[in-house]
Structure formats: C-alpha cells, structure tokens
N, C-alpha and C. Protein backbone atom coordinates (compact mmCIF):
# COMPACT_ATOMS: atom_id res chain seq x y z
N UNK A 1 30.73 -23.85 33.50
CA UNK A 1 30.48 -24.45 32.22
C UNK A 1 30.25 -25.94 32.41
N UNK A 2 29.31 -26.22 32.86
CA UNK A 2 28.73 -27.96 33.29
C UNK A 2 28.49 -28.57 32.19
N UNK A 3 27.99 -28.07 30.89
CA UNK A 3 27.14 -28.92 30.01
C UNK A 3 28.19 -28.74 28.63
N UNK A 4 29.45 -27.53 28.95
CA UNK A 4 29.70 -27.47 27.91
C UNK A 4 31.47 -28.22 28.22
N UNK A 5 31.63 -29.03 27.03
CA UNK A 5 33.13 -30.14 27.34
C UNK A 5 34.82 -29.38 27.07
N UNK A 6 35.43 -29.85 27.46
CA UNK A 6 36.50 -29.02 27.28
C UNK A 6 37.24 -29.35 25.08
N UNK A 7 36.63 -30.75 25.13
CA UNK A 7 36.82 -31.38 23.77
C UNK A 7 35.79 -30.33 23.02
N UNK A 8 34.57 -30.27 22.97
CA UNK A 8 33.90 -28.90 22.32
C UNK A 8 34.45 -27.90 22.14
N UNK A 9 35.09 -27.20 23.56
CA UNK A 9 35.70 -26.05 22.83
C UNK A 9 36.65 -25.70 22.60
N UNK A 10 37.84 -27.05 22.25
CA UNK A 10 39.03 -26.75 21.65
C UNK A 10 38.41 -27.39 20.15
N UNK A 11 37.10 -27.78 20.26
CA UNK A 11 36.80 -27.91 18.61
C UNK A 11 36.39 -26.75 18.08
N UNK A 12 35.89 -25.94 18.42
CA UNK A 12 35.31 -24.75 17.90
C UNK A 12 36.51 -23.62 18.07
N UNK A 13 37.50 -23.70 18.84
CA UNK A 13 38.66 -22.83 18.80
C UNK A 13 39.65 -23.50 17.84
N UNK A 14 39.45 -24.92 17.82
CA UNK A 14 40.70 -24.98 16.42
C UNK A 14 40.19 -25.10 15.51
N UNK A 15 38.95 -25.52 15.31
CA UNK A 15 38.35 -25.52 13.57
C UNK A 15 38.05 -24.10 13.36
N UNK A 16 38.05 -23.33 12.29
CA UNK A 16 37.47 -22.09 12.43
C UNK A 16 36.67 -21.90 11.42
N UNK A 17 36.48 -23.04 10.68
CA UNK A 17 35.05 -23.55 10.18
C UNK A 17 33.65 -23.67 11.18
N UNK A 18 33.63 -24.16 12.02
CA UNK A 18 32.41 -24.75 12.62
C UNK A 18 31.97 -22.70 12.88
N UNK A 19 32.72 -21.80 13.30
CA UNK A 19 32.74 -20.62 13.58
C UNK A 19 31.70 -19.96 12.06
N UNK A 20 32.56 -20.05 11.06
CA UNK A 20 31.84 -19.65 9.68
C UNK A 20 30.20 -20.27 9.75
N UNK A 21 30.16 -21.57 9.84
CA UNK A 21 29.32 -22.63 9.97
C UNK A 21 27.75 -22.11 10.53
N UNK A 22 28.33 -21.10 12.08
CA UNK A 22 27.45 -21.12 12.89
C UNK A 22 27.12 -19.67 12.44
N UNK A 23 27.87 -18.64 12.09
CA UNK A 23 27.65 -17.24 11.51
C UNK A 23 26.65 -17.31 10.60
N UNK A 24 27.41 -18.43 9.19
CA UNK A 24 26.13 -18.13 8.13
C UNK A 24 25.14 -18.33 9.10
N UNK A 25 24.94 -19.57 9.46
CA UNK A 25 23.22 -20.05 9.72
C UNK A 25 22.34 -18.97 10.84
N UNK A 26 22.93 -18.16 11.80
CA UNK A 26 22.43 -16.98 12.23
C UNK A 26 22.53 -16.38 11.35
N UNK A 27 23.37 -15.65 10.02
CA UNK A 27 22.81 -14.79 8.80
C UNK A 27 21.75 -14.96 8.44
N UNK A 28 21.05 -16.08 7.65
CA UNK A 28 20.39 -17.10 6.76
C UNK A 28 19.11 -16.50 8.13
N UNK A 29 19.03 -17.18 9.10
CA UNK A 29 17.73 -16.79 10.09
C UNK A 29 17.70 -15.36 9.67
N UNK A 30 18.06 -14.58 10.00
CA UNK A 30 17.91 -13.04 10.27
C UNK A 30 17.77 -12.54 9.10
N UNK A 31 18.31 -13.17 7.78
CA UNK A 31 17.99 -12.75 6.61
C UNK A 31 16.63 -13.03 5.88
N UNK A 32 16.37 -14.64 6.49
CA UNK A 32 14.83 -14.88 6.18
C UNK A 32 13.99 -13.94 7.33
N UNK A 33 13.67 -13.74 8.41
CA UNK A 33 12.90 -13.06 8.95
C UNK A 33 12.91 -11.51 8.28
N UNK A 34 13.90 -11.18 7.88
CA UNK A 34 13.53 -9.47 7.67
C UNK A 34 13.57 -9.90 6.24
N UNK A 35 13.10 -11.04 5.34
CA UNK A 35 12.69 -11.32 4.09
C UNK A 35 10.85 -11.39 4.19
N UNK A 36 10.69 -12.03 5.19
CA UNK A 36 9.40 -12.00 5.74
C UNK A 36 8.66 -11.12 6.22
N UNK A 37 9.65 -10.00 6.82
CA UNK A 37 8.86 -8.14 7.63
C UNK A 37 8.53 -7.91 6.57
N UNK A 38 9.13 -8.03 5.30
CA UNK A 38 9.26 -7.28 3.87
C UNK A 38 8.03 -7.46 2.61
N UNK A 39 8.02 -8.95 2.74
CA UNK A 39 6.38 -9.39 2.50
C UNK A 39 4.66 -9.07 2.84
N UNK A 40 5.39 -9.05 4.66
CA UNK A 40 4.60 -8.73 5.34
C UNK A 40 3.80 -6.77 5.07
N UNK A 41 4.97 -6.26 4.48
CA UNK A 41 4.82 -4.63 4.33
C UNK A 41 3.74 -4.37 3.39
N UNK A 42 5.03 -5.09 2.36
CA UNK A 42 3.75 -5.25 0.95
C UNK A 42 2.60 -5.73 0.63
N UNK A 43 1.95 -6.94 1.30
CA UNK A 43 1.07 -7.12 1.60
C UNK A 43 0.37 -6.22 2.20
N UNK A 44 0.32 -5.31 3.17
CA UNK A 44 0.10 -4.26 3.73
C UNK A 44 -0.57 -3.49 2.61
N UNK A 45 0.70 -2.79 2.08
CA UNK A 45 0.47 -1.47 0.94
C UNK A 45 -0.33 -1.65 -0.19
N UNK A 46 -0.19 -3.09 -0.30
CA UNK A 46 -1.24 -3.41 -1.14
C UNK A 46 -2.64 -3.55 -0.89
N UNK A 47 -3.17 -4.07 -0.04
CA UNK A 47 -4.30 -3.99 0.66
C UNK A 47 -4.99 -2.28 1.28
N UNK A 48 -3.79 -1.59 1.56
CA UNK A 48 -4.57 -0.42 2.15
C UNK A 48 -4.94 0.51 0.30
N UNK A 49 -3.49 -0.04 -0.55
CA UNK A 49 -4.04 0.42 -2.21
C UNK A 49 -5.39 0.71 -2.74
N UNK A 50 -5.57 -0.86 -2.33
CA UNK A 50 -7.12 -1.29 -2.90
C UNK A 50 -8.30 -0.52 -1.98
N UNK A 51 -7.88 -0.44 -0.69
CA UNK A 51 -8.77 -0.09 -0.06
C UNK A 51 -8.96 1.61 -0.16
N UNK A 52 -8.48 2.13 -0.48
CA UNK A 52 -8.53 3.55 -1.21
C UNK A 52 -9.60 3.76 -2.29
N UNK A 53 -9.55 2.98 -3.11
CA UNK A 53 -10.77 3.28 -4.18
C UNK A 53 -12.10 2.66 -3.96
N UNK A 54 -12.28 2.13 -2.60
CA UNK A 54 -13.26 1.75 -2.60
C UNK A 54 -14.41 2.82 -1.81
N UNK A 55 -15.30 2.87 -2.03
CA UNK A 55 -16.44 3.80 -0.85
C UNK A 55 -16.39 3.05 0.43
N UNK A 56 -16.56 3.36 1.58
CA UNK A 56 -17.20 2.65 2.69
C UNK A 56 -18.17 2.18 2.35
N UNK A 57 -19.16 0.82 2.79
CA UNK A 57 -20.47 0.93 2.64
C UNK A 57 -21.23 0.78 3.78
N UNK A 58 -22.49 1.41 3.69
CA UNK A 58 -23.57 2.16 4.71
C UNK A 58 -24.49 1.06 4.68
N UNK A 59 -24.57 1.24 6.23
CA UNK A 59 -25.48 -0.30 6.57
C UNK A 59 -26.85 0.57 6.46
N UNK A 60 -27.78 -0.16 6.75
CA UNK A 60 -29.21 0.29 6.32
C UNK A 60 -29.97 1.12 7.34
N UNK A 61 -29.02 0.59 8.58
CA UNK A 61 -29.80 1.25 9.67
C UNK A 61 -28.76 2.44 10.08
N UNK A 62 -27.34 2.18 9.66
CA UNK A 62 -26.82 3.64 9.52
C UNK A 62 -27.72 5.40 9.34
N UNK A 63 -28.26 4.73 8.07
CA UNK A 63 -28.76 6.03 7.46
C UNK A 63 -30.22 6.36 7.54
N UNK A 64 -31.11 5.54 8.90
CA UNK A 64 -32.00 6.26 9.61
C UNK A 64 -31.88 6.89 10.55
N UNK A 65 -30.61 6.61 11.19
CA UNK A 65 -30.09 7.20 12.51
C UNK A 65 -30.53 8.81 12.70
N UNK A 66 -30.75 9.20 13.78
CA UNK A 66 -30.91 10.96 13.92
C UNK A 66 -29.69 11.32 13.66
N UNK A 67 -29.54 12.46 12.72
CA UNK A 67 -28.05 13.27 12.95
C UNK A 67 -27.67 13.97 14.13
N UNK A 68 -26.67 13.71 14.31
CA UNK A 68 -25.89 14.35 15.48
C UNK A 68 -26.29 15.84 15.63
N UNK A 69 -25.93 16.03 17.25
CA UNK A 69 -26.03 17.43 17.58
C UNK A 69 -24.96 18.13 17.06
N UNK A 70 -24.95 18.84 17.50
CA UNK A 70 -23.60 20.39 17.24
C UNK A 70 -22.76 20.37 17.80
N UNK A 71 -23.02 19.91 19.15
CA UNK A 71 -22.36 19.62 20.30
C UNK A 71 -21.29 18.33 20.54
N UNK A 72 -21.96 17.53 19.35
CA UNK A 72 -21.13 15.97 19.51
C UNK A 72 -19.77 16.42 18.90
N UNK A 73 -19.11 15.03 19.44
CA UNK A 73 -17.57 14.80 18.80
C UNK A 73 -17.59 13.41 18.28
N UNK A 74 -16.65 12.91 17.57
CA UNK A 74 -16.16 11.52 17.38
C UNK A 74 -15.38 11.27 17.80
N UNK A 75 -15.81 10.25 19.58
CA UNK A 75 -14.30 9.99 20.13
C UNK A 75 -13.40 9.10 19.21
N UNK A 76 -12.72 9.03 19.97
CA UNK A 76 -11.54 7.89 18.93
C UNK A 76 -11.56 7.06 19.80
N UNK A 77 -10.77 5.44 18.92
CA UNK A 77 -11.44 4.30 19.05
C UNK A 77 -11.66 3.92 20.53
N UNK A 78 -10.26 4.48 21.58
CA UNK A 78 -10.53 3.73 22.99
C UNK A 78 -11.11 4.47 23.23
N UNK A 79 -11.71 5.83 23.44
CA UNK A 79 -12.42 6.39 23.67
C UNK A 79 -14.26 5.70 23.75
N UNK A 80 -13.86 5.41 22.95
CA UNK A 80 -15.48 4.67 22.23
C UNK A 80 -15.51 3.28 22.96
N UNK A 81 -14.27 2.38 22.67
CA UNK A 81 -14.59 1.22 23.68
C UNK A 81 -14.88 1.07 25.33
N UNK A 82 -14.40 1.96 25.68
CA UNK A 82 -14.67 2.53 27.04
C UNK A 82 -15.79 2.60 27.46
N UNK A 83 -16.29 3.27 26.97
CA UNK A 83 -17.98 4.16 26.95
C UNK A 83 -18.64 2.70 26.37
N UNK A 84 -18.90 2.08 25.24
CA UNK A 84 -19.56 1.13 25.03
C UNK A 84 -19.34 -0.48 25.74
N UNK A 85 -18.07 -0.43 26.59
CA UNK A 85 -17.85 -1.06 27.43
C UNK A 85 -18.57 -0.80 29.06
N UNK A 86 -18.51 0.36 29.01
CA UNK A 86 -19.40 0.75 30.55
C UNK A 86 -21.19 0.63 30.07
N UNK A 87 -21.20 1.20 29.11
CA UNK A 87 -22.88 1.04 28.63
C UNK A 87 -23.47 -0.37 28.50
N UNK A 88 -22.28 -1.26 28.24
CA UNK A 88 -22.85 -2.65 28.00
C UNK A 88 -22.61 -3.09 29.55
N UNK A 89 -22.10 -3.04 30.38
CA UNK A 89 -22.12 -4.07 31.64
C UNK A 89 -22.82 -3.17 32.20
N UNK A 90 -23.39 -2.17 32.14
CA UNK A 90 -24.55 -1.56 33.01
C UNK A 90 -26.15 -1.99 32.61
N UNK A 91 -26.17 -1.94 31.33
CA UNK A 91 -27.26 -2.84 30.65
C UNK A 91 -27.23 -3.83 30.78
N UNK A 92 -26.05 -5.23 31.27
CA UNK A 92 -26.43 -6.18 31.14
C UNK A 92 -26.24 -6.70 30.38
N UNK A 93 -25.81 -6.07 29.16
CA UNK A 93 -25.35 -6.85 27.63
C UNK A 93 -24.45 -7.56 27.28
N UNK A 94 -23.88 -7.80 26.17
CA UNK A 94 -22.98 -8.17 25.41
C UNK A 94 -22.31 -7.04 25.06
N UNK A 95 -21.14 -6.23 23.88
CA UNK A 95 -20.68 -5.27 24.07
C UNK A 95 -20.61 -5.23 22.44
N UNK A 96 -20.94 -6.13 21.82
CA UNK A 96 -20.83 -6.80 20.49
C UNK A 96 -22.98 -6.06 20.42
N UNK A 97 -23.79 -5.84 21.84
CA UNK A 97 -24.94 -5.40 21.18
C UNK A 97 -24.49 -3.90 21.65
N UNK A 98 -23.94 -3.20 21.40
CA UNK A 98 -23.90 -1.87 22.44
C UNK A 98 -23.31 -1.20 21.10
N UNK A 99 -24.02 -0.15 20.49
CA UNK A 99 -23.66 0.71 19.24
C UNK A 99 -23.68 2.23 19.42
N UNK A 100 -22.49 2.72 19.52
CA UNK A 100 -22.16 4.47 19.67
C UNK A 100 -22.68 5.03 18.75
N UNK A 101 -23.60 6.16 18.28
CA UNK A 101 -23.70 6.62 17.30
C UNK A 101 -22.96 8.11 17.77
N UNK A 102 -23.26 9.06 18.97
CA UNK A 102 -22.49 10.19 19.02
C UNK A 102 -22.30 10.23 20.94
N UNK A 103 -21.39 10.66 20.69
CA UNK A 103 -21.14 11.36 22.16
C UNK A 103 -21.23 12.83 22.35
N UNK A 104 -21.95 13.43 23.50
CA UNK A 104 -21.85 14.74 24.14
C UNK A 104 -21.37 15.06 25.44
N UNK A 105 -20.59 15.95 24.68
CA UNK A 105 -19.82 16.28 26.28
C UNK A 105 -21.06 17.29 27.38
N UNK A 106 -20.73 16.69 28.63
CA UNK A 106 -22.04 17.47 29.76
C UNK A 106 -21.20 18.39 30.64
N UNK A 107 -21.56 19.48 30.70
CA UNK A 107 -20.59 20.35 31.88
C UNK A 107 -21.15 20.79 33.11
N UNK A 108 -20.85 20.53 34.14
CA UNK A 108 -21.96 20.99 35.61
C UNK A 108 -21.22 22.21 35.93
C-alpha cells in the first residue's frame, strides 16, 4: 500500500460517513447509466414503431433488374458481404460499387 497513508485509512475506518459518501456516489453512477440503457431502449422501440408502417422504398433501378432464378437464395447479411467483398477486390473496385442482386448455389 505505497500511495495509500495510514492517516487515510483510519479516516475512512473511523468516519463511517466518508463510507455512505462513497456508496451513494457509486449508486448515483450506476443508477444514471442504467437510466440511460433505458432511454437508449425507447428510443429504439420507438423508431423500429415508426418504421413498421412505413413501405420500403424501391430504387429505380431495383425494379428493372432480371428476376431471380428458382435456384437462388437470399444469403444473409455476412454472407453477402463476403461475396461482394471478394467480387470487389477481384474487379478492382470499391465495395460501396459492387451490388448483389441473387446468389446461386453451383454443384460439381
């Protein structure tokens, strides 16, 4: 105990205030942060609320696209970054120009 004095901690062992002192103010933290998760939620629920009644909207070049085969799936999302991550550094691109419309699985 180098930094801590022997006068310190017969103050904090005989006051048993400074003890209360130091409890609330770790309460008070821990009570504002999970006051803040709590905001943070609702904000949430509210936003995904709104986002319920809304339609998606369809970009323009969406809905010239060829429709998918029979055969396609919709990977899910890492699935998709993967693949448009290998398609873009093989092209040379950016990955921000590299757009999935379907994947097919190939079997040898």
């Amino acid at each position: 105990m180098e930094g801590i004095t022997e006068e310190a901690v017969t103050a904090v062992t005989a006051d048993p205030g400074i003890l209360n002192v130091m409890l609330m103010g770790i309460g008070v933290v821990f009570a504002g942060l999970l006051l803040v998760m709590l905001v943070c939620r609702l904000i949430l629920l509210a936003g995904s609320a709104l986002q319920l009644g809304k339609k998606p909207e369809k970009n323009a070049d969406e809905g010239s696209a060829a429709p998918a085969d029979e055969g396609a799936f919709k990977p899910d999302g890492e699935l998709a970054a993967v693949i448009g991550a290998a398609v873009a550094e093989e092209l040379g691109k950016d990955v921000s120009a590299v757009r999935i419309i379907s994947v097919k699985r190939v079997t040898k």
